[in-house]
N, C-alpha and C. Protein backbone atom coordinates (compact mmCIF):
# COMPACT_ATOMS: atom_id res chain seq x y z
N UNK A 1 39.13 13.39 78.21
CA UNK A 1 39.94 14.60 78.09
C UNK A 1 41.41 14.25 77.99
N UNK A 2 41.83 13.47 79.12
CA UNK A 2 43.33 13.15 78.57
C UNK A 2 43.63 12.31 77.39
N UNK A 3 42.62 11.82 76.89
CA UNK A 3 42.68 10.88 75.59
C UNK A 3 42.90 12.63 74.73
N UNK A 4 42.14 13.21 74.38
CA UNK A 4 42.48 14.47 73.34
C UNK A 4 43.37 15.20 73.63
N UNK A 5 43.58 15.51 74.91
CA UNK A 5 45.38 15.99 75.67
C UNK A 5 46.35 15.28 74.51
N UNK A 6 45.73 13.97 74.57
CA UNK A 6 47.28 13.13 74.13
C UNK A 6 46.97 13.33 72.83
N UNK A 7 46.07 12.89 72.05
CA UNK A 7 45.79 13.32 70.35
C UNK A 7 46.43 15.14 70.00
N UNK A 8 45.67 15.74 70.81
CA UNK A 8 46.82 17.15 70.88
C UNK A 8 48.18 16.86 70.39
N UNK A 9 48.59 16.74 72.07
CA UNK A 9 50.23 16.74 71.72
C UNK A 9 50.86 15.48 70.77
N UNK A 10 50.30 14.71 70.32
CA UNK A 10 50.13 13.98 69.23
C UNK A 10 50.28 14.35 67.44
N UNK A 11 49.69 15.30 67.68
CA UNK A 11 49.32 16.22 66.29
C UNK A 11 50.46 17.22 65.87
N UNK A 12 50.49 17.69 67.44
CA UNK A 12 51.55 18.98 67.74
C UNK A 12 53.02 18.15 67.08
N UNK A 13 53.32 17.13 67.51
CA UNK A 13 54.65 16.55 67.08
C UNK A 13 54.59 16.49 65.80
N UNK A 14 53.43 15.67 65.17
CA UNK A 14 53.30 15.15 64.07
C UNK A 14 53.43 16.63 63.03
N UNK A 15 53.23 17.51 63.48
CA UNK A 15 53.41 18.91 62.59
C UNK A 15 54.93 18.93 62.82
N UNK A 16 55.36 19.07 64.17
CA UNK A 16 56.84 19.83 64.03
C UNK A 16 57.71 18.43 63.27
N UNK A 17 57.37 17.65 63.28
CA UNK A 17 58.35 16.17 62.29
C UNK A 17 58.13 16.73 61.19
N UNK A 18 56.83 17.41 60.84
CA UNK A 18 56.60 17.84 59.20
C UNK A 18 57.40 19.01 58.70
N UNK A 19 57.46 19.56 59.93
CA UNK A 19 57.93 21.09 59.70
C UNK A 19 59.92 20.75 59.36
N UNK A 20 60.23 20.21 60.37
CA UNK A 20 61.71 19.88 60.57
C UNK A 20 62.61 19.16 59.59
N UNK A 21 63.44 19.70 59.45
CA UNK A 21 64.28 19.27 58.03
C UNK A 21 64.25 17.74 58.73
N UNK A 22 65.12 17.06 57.77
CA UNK A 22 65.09 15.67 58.13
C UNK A 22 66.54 16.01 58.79
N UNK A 23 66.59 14.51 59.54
CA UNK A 23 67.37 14.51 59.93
C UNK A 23 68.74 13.88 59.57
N UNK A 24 69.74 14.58 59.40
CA UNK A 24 71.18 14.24 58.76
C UNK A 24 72.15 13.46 59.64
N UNK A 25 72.59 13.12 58.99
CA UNK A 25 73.65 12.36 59.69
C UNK A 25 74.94 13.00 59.88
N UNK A 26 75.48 12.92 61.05
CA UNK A 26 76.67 13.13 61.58
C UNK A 26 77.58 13.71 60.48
N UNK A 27 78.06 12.57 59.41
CA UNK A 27 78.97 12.98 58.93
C UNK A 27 78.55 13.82 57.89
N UNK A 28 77.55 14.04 57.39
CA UNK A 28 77.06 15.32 56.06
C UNK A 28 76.99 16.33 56.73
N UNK A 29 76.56 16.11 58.10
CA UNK A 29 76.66 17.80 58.45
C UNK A 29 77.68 18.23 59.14
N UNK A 30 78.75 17.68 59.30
CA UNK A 30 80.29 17.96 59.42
C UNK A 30 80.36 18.31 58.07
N UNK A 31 80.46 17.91 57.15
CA UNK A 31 80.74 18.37 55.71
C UNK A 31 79.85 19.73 55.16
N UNK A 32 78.52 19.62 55.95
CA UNK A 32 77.90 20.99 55.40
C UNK A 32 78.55 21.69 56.07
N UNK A 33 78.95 22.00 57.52
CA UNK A 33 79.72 23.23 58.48
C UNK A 33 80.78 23.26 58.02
N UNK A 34 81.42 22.29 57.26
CA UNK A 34 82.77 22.54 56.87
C UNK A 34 82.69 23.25 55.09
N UNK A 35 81.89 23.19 54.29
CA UNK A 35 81.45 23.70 53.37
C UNK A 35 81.05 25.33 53.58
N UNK A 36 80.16 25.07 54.66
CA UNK A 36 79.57 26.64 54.63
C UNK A 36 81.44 27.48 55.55
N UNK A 37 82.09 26.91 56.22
CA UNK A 37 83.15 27.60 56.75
C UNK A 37 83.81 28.00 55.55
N UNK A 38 84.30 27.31 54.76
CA UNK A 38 84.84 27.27 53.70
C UNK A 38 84.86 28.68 52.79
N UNK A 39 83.34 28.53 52.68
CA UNK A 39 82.42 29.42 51.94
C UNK A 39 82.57 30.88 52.98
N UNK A 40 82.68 30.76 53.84
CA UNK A 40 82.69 32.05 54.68
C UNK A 40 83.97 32.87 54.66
N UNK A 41 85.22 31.39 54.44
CA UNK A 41 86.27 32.14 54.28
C UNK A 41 86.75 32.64 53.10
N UNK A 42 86.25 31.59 51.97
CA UNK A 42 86.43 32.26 50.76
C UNK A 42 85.40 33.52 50.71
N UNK A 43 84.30 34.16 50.82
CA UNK A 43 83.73 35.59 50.89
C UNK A 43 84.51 36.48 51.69
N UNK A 44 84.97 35.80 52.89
CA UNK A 44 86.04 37.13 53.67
C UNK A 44 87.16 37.51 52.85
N UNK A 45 87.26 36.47 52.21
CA UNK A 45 88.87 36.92 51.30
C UNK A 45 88.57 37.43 50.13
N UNK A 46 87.09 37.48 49.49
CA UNK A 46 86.94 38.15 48.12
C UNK A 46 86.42 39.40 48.48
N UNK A 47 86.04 39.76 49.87
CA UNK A 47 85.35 41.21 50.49
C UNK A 47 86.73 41.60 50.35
N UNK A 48 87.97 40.81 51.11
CA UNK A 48 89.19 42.09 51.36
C UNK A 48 89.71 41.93 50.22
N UNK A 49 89.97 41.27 48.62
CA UNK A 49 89.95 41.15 47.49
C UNK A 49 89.65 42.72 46.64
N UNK A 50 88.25 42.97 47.16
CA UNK A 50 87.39 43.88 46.51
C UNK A 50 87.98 45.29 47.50
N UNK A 51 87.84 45.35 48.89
CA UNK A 51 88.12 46.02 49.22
C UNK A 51 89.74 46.97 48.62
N UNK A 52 90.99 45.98 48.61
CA UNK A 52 91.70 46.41 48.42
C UNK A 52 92.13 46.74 46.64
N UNK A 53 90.77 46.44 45.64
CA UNK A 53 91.09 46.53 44.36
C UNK A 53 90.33 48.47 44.05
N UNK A 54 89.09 48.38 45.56
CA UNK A 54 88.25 49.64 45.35
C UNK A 54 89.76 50.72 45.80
N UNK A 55 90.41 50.41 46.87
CA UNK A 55 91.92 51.52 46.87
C UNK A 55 92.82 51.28 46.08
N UNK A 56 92.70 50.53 45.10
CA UNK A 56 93.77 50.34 43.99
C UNK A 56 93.12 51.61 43.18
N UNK A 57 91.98 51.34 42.87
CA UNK A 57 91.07 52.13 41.67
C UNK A 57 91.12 53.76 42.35
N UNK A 58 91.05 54.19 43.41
CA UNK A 58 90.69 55.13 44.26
C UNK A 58 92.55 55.67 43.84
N UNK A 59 93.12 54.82 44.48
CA UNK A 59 94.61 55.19 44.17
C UNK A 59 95.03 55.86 42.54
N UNK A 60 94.50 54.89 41.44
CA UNK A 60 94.52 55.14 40.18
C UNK A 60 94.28 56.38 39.40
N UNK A 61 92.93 56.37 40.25
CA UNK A 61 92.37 57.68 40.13
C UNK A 61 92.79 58.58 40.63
N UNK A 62 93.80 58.62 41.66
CA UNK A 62 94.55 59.92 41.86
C UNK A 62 95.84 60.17 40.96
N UNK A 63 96.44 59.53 40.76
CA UNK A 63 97.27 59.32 39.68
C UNK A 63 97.11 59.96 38.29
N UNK A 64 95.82 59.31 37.67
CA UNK A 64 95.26 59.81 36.56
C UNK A 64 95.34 61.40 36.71
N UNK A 65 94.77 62.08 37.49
CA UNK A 65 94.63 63.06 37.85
C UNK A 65 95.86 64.22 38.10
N UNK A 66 97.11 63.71 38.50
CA UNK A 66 97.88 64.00 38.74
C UNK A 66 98.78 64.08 37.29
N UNK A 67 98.14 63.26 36.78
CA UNK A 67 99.16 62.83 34.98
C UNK A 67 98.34 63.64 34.22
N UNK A 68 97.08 63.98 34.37
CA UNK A 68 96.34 64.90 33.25
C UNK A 68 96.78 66.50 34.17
N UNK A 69 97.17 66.74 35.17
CA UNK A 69 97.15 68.10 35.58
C UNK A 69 98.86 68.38 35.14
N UNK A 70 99.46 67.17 35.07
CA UNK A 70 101.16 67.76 34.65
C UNK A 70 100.86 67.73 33.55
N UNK A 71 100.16 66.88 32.54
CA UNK A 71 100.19 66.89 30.95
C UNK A 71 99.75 68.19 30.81
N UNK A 72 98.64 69.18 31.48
CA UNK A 72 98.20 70.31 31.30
C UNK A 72 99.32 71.66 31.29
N UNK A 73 100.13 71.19 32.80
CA UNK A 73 101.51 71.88 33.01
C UNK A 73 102.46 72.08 31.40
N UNK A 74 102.62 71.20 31.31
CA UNK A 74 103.65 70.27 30.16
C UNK A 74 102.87 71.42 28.83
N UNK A 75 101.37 71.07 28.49
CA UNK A 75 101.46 71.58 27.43
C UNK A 75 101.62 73.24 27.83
N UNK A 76 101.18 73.55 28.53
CA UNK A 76 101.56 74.88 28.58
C UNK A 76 102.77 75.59 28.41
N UNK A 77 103.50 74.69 29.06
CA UNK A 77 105.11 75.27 28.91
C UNK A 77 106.07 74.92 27.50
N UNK A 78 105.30 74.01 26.59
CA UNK A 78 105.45 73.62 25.39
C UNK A 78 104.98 74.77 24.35
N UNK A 79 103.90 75.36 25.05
CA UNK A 79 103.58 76.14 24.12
C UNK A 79 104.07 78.06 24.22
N UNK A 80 104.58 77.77 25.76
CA UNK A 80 105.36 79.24 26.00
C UNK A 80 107.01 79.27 25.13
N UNK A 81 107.61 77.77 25.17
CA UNK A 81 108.67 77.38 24.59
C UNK A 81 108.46 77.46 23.06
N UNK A 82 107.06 77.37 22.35
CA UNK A 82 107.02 77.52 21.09
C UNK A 82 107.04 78.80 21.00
N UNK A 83 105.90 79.76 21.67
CA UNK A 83 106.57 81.18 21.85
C UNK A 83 107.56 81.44 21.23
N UNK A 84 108.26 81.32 21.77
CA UNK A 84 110.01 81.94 22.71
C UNK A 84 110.26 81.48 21.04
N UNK A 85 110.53 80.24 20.91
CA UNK A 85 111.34 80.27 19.74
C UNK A 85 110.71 80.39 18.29
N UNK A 86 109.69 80.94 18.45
CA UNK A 86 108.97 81.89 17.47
C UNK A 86 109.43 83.15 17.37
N UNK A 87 109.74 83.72 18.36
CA UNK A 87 110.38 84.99 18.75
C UNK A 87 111.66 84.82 18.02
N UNK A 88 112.30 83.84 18.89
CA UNK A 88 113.69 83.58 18.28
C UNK A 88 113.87 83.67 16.89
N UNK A 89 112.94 83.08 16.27
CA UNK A 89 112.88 82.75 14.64
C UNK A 89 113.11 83.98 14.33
N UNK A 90 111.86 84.89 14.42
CA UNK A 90 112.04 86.52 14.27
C UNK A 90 113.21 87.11 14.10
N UNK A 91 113.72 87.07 15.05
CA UNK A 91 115.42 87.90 15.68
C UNK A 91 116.38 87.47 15.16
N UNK A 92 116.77 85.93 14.60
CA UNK A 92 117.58 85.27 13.59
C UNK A 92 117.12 85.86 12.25
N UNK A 93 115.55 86.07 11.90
CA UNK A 93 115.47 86.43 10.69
C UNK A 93 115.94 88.04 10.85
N UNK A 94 115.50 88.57 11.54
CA UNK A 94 115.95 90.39 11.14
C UNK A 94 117.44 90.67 11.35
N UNK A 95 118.47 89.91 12.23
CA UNK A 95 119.71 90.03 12.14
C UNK A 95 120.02 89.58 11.02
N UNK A 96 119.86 88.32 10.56
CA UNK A 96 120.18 87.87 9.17
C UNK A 96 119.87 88.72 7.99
N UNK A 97 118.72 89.75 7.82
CA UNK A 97 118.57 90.77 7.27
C UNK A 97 119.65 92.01 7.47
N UNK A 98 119.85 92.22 8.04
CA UNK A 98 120.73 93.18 8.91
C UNK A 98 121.42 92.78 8.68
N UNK A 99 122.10 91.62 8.50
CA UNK A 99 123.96 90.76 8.33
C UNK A 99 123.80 91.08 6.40
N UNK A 100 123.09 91.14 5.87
CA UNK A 100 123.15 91.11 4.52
C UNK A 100 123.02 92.59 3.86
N UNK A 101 122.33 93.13 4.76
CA UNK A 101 122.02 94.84 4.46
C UNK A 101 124.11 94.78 4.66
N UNK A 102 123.96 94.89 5.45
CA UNK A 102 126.00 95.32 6.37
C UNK A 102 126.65 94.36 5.16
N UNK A 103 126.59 93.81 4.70
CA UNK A 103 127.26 92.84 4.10
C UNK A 103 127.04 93.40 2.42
N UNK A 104 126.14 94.00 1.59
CA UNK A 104 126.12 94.93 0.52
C UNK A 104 126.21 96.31 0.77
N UNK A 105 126.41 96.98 2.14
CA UNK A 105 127.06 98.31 2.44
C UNK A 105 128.88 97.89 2.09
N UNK A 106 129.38 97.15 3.12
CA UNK A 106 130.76 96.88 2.72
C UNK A 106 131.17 96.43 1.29
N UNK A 107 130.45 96.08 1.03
CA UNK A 107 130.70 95.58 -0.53
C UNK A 107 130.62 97.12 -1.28
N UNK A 108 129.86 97.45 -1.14
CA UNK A 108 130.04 99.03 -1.72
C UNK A 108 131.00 99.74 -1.60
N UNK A 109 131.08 99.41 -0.13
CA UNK A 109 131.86 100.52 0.15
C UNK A 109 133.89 100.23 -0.23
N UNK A 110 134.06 98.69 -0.34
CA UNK A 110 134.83 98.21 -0.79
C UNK A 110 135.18 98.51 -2.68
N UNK A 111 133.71 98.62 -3.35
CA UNK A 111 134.09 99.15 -4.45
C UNK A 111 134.58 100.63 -4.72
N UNK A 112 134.01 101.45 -3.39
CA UNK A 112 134.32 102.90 -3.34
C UNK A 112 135.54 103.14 -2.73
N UNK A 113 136.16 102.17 -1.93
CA UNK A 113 137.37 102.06 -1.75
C UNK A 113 138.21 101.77 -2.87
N UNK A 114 138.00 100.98 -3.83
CA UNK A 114 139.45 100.42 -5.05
C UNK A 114 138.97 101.59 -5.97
N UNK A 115 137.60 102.23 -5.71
CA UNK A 115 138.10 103.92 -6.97
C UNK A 115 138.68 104.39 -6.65
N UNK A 116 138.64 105.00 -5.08
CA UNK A 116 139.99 106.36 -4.01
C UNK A 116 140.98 105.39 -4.52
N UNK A 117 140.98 104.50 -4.60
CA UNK A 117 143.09 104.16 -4.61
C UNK A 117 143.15 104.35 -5.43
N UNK A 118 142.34 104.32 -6.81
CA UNK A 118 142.82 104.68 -8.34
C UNK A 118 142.74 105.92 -8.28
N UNK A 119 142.40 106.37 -8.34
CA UNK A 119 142.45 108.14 -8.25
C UNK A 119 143.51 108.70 -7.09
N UNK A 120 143.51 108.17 -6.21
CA UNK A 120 144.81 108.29 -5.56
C UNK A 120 146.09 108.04 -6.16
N UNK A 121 145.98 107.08 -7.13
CA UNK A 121 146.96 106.27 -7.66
C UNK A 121 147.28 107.39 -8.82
N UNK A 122 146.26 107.79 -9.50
CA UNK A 122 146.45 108.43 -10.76
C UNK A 122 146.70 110.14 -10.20
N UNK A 123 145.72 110.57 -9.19
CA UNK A 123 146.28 111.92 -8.63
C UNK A 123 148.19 112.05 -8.19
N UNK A 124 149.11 110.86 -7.38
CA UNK A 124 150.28 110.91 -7.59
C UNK A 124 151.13 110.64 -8.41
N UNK A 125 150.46 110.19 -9.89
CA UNK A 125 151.58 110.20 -10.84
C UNK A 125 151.23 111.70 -11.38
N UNK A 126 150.05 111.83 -11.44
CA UNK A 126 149.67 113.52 -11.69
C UNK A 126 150.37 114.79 -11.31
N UNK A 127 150.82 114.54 -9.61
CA UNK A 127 151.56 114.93 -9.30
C UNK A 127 153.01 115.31 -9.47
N UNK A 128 153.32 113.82 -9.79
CA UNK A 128 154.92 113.40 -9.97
C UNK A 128 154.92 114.15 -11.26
N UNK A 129 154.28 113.67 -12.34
CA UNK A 129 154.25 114.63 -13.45
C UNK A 129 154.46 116.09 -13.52
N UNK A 130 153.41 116.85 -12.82
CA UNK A 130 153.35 118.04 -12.48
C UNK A 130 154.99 118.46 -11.89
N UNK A 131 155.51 117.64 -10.84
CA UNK A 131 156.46 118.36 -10.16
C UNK A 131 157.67 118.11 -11.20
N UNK A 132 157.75 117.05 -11.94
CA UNK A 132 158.81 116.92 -12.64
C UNK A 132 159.22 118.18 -14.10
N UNK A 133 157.46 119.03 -14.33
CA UNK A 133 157.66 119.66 -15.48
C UNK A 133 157.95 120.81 -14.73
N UNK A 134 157.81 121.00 -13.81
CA UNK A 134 157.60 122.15 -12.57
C UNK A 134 159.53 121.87 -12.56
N UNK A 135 160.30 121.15 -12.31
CA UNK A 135 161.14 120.85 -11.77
C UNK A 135 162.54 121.30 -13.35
N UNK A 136 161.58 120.44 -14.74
CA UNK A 136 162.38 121.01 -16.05
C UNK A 136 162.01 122.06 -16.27
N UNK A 137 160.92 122.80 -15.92
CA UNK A 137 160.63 124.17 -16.29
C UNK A 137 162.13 125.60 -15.14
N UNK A 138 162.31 124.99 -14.07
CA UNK A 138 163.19 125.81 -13.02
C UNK A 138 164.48 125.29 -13.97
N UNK A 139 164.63 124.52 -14.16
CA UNK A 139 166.15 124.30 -14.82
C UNK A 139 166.26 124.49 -16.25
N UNK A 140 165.04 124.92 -16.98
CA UNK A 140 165.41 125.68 -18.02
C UNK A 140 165.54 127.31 -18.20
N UNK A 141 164.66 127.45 -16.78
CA UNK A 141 164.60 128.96 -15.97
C UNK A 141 166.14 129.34 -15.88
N UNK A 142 166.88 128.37 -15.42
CA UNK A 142 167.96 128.88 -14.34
C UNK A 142 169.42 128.69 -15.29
N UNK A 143 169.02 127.89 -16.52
CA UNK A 143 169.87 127.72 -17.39
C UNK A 143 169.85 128.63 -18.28
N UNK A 144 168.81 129.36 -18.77
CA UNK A 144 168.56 130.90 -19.51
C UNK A 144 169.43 131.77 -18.59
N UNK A 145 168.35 131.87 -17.31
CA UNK A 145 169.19 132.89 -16.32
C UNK A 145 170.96 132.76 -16.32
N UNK A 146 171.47 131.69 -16.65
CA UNK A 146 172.91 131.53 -16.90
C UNK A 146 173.28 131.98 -17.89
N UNK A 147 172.57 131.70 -19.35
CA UNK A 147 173.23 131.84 -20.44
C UNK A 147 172.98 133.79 -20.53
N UNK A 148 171.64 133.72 -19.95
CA UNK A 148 171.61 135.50 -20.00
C UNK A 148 173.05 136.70 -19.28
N UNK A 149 173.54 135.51 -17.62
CA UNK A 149 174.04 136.39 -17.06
C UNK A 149 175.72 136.37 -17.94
N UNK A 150 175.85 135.45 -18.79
CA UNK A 150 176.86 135.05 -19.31
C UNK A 150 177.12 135.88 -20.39
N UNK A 151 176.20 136.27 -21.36
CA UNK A 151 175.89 137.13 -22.56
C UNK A 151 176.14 138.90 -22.02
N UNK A 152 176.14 139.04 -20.57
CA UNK A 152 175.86 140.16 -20.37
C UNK A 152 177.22 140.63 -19.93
């Protein structure tokens, strides 16, 4: 029995030697712990890498958002401003109508002005005429009336 005791725990080893990585030496597995550290710190630094590129993007995206809701602002008020000076257009065009209507009234009325002065012009020599025959007619009146009161 203790002979198969010992073949037992015999066997038992002979498995876990099979099972068990081999065994390394000192200095490779300073180099693997220093590899896998390595490796641990480069993943901590590409997690906070990633972390801080996901609030870059998160950030971006508010931004974006903020630039498409003023571009929305923007066109709107672009297009109340086209409005307006659509309107404007209007109101330049019907005064400008209106400046040209007023502008062939005076002209008219400038030609109906230089007829009154001619006819004004020609009614006081008309006049002058009139008063001057008006004026030889009394002094041939008054020169009869002389020669009459003279004869008498």
């Amino acid at each position: 029995q203790a002979q198969q005791a010992q073949q037992a725990r015999q066997a038992q080893q002979a498995q876990q030697a099979a099972e068990a990585p081999p065994p390394a030496s000192a200095p490779a597995l300073a180099l693997a712990q220093e590899s896998s550290t390595a490796n641990a710190v480069k993943l901590s630094s590409l997690q906070a890498e990633l972390l801080d590129a996901e609030a870059s993007r998160r950030a971006l995206e508010g931004q974006l958002g903020a630039a498409v809701s003023k571009a929305a602002e923007l066109d709107a008020e672009l297009d109340a401003v086209k409005a307006s000076l659509s309107a404007s257009e209007e109101h330049v065009a019907a005064a400008s109508r209106e400046v040209q209507m007023q502008e062939a009234r005076s002209a008219s009325l400038s030609s109906d002005l230089e007829v009154a002065k001619r006819e004004a012009i020609a009614a006081r020599q008309a006049e002058a005429q009139a008063t001057e025959q008006v004026r030889r007619a009394e002094e041939r009146a008054w020169a009869q009336a002389q020669q009459q009161q003279q004869q008498q």
